[in-house]
Protein backbone atom coordinates (compact mmCIF):
# COMPACT_ATOMS: atom_id res chain seq x y z
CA UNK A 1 54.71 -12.02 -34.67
CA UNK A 2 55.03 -14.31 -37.55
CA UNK A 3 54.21 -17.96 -36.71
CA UNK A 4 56.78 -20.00 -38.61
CA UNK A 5 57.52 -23.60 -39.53
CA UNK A 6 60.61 -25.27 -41.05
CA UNK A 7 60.69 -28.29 -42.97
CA UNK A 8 63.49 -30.32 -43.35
CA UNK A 9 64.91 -32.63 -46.20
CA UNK A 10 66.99 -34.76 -43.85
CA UNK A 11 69.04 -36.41 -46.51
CA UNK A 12 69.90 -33.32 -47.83
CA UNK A 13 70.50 -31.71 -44.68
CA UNK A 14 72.63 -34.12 -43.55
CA UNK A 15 74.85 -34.22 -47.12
CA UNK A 16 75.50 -30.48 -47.32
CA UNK A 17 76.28 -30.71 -43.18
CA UNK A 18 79.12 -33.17 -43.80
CA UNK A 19 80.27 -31.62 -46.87
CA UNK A 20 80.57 -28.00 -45.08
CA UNK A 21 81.20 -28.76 -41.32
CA UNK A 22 82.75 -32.09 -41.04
CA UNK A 23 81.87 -35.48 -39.85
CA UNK A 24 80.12 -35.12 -36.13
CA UNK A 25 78.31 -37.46 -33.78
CA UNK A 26 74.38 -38.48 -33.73
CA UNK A 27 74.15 -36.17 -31.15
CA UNK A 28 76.76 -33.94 -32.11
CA UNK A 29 74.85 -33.63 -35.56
CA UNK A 30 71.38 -33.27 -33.43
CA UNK A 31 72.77 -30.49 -31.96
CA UNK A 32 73.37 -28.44 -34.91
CA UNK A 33 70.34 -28.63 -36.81
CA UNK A 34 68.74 -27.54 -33.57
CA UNK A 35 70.76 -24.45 -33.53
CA UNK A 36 70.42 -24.05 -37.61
CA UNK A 37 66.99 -24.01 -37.35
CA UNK A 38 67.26 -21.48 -34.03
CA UNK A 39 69.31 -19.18 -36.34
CA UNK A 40 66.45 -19.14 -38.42
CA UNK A 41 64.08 -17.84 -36.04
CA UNK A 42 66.66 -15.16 -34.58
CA UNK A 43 66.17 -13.42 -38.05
CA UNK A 44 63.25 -10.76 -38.12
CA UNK A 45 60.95 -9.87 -40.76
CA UNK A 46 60.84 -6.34 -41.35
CA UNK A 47 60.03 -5.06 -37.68
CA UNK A 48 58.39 -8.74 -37.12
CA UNK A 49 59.94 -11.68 -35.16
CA UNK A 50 59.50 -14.99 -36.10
CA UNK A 51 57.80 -17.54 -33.43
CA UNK A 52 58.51 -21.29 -34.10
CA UNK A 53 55.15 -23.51 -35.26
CA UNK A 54 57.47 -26.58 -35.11
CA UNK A 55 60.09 -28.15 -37.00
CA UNK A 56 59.54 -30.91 -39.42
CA UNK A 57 61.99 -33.37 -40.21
CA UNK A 58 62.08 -35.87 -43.04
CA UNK A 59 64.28 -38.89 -43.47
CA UNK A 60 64.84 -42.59 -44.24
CA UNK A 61 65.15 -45.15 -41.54
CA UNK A 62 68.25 -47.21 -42.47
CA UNK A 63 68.35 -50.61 -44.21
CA UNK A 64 68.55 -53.97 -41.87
CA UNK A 65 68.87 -56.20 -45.00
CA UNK A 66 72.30 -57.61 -46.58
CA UNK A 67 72.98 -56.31 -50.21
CA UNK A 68 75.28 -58.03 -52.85
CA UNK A 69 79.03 -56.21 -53.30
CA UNK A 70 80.12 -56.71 -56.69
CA UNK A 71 83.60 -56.71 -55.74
CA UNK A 72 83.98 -58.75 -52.90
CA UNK A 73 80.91 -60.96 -54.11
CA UNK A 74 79.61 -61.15 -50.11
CA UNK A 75 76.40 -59.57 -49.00
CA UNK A 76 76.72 -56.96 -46.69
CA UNK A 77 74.71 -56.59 -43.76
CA UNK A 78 73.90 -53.23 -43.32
CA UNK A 79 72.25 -53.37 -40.07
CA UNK A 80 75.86 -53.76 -38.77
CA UNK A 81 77.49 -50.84 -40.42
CA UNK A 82 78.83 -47.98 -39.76
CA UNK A 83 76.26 -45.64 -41.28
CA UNK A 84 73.52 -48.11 -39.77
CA UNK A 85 74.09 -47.51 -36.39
CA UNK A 86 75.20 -43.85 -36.78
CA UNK A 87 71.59 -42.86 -38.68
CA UNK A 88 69.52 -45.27 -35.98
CA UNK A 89 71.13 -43.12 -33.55
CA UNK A 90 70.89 -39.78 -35.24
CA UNK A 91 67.36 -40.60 -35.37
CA UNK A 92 66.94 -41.43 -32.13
CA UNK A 93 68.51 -38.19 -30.85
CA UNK A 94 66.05 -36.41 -33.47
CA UNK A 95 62.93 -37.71 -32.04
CA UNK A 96 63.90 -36.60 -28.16
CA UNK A 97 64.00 -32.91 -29.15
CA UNK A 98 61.31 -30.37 -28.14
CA UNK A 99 58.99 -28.99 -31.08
CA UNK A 100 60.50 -31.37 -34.04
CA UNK A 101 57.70 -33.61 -35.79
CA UNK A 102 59.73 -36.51 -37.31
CA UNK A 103 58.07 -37.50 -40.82
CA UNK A 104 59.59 -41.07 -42.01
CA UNK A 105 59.41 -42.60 -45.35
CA UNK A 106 61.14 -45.95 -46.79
CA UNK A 107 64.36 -46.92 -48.40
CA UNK A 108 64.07 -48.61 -52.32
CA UNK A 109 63.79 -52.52 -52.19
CA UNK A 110 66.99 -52.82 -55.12
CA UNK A 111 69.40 -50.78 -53.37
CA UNK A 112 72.93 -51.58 -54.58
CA UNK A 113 76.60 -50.78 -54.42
CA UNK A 114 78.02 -48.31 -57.43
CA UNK A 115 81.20 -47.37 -58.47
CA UNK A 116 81.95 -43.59 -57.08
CA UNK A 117 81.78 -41.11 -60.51
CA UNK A 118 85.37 -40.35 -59.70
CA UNK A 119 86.44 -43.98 -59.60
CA UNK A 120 84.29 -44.37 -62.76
CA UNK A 121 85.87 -41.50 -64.25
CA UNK A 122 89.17 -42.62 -63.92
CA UNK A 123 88.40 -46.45 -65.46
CA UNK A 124 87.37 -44.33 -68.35
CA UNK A 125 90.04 -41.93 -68.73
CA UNK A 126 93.10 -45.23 -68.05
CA UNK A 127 93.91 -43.32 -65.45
CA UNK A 128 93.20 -46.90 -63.90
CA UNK A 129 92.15 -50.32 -64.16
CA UNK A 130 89.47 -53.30 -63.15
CA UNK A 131 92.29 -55.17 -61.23
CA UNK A 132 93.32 -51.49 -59.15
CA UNK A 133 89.55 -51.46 -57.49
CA UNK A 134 89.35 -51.17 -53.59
CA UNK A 135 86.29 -52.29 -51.84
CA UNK A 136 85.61 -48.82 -50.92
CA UNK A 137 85.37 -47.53 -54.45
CA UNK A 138 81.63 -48.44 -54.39
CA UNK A 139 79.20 -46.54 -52.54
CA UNK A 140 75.86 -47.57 -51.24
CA UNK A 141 72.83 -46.25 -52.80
CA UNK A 142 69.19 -46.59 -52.19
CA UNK A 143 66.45 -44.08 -53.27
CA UNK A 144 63.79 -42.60 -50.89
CA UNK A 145 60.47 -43.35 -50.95
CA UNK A 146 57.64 -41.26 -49.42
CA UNK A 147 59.89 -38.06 -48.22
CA UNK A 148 58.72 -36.05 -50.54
CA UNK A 149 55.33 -37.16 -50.95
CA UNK A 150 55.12 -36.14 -46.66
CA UNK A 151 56.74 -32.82 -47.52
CA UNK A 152 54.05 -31.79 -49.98
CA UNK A 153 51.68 -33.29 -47.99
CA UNK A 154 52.24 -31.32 -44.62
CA UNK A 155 53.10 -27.74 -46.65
CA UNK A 156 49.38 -27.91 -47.92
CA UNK A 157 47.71 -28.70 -44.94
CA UNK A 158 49.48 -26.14 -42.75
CA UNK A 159 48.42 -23.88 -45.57
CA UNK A 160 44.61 -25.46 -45.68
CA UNK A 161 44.05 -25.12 -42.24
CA UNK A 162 46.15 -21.24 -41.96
CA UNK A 163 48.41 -22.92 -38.87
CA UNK A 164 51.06 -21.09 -40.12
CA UNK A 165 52.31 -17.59 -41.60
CA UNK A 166 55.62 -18.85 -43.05
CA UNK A 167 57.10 -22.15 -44.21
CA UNK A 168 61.06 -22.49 -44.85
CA UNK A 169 62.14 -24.93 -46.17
CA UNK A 170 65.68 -26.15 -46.02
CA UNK A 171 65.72 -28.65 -49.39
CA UNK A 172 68.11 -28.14 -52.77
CA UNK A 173 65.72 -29.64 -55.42
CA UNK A 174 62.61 -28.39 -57.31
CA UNK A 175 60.55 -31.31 -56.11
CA UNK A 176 58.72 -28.80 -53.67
CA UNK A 177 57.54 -26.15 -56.80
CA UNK A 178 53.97 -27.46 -57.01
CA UNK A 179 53.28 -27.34 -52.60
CA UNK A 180 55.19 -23.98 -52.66
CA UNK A 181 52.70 -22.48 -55.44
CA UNK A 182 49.91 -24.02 -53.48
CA UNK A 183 51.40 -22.10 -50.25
CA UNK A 184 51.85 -19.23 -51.76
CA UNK A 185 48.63 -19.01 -53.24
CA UNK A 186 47.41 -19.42 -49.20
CA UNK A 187 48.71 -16.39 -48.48
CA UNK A 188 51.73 -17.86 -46.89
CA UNK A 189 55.34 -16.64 -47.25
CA UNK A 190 57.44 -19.49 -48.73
CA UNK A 191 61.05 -19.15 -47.74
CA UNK A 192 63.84 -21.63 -49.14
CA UNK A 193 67.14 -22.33 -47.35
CA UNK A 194 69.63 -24.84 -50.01
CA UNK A 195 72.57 -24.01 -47.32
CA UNK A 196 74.62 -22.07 -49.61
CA UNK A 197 73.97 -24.24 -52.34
CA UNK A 198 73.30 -23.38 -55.99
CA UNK A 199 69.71 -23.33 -57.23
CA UNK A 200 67.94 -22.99 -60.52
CA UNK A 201 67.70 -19.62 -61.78
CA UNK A 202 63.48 -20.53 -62.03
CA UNK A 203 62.85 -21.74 -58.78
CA UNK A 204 63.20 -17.47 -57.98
CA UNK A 205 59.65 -17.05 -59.36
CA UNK A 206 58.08 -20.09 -56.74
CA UNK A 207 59.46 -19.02 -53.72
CA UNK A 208 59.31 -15.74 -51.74
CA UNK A 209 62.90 -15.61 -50.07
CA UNK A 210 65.75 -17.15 -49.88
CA UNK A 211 67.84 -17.82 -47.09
CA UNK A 212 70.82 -19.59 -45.36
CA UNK A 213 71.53 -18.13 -41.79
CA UNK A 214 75.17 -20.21 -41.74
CA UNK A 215 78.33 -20.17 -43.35
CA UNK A 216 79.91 -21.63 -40.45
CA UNK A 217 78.22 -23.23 -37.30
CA UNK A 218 78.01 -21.28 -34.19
CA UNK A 219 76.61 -23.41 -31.48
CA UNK A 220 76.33 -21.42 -28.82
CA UNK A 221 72.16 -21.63 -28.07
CA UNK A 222 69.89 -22.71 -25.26
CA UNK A 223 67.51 -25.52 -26.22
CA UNK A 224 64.87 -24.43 -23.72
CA UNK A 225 64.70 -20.86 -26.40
CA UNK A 226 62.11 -24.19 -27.96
């Protein structure tokens, strides 16, 4: 029996969700990292199966300040948008599931609206002009704080303290190299999941596996297999 734990990059999961299976509900979305983290431990190890630690999730509480649109030249309060109350309410679903360990850092204080690279793209190219901008040719960004500060944080002390055999890790950047050589020099296995996306060709020689269970969801699972 290998006892396993998976960290999550929430922001991350939640891009590379959308962009492969489609906008879904706070709980809809709840539902399938529960069962993409279950397909995780339904893989074996050599003749060994996998027994679940606990799942670690990392995120961003949404904004409830007003930023400034450079278009329409209003502030926009945030705390009654769209992607407010759907994150508050992911969230919320997140922290009622059995075995997941919710880690929380903080938005940037200067977050802003930008123009989307395509719509940038386009000004440059003539394709368009200043006067042909919509309102939703900006996008709201705002950098997290403190995610992966907690990641690094909770990958050596499961290692320190031998709680675990295995860490994955479902992430797509190289933030993690420096806990994952730390883990690995623990003894323990250090298994990355990007969900199908690409990596750098030297991230190979920091990790121990890689791994994506899904191409396509299958939600068919029994939340009591917690």
């Amino acid at each position: 029996m290998i006892k396993t734990a998976i960290l999550v990059d929430g922001g991350f999961y939640r891009k590379r969700a959308r962009h492969q299976w489609g906008i879904k509900s706070p709980n809809e979305r709840a539902k399938e990292l529960s069962a993409y983290c279950m397909a995780h431990m339904k893989k074996k190890d050599g003749p060994n199966t996998r027994q679940l630690y606990r799942i670690f999730y990392y995120d961003c509480a949404p904004y409830k300040r007003s930023v400034y649109h450079p278009l329409t030249k209003q502030n926009i309060e945030l705390d009654k948008s769209d992607t407010y109350t759907w994150t508050f309410a992911f969230l919320e679903e997140m922290k009622k599931r059995r075995k997941f360990a919710i880690r929380l850092g903080v938005l940037a204080d200067k977050p802003n609206y930008n123009l989307k690279p395509s719509v940038t793209k386009d000004l440059l190219n003539h394709k368009s002009t200043i006067d042909d901008l919509k309102e939703n040719d900006f996008e709201f960004h705002a950098k997290q704080k403190g995610v992966d500060m907690r990641i690094g944080i909770d990958i050596a002390s499961l290692a320190y303290k031998h709680q675990v055999d295995q860490i994955i890790l479902i992430a797509g950047d190289s933030d993690f190299v420096p806990a994952a050589k730390l883990a690995r020099r623990e003894g323990i296995d250090f298994i990355l999941d990007p969900m199908g996306a690409d990596i750098k060709d030297d991230l190979f020689e920091h990790i121990d596996g890689l791994e994506t269970p899904w191409k396509h969801p299958q939600l068919s699972f029994n939340e009591t297999d917690f």
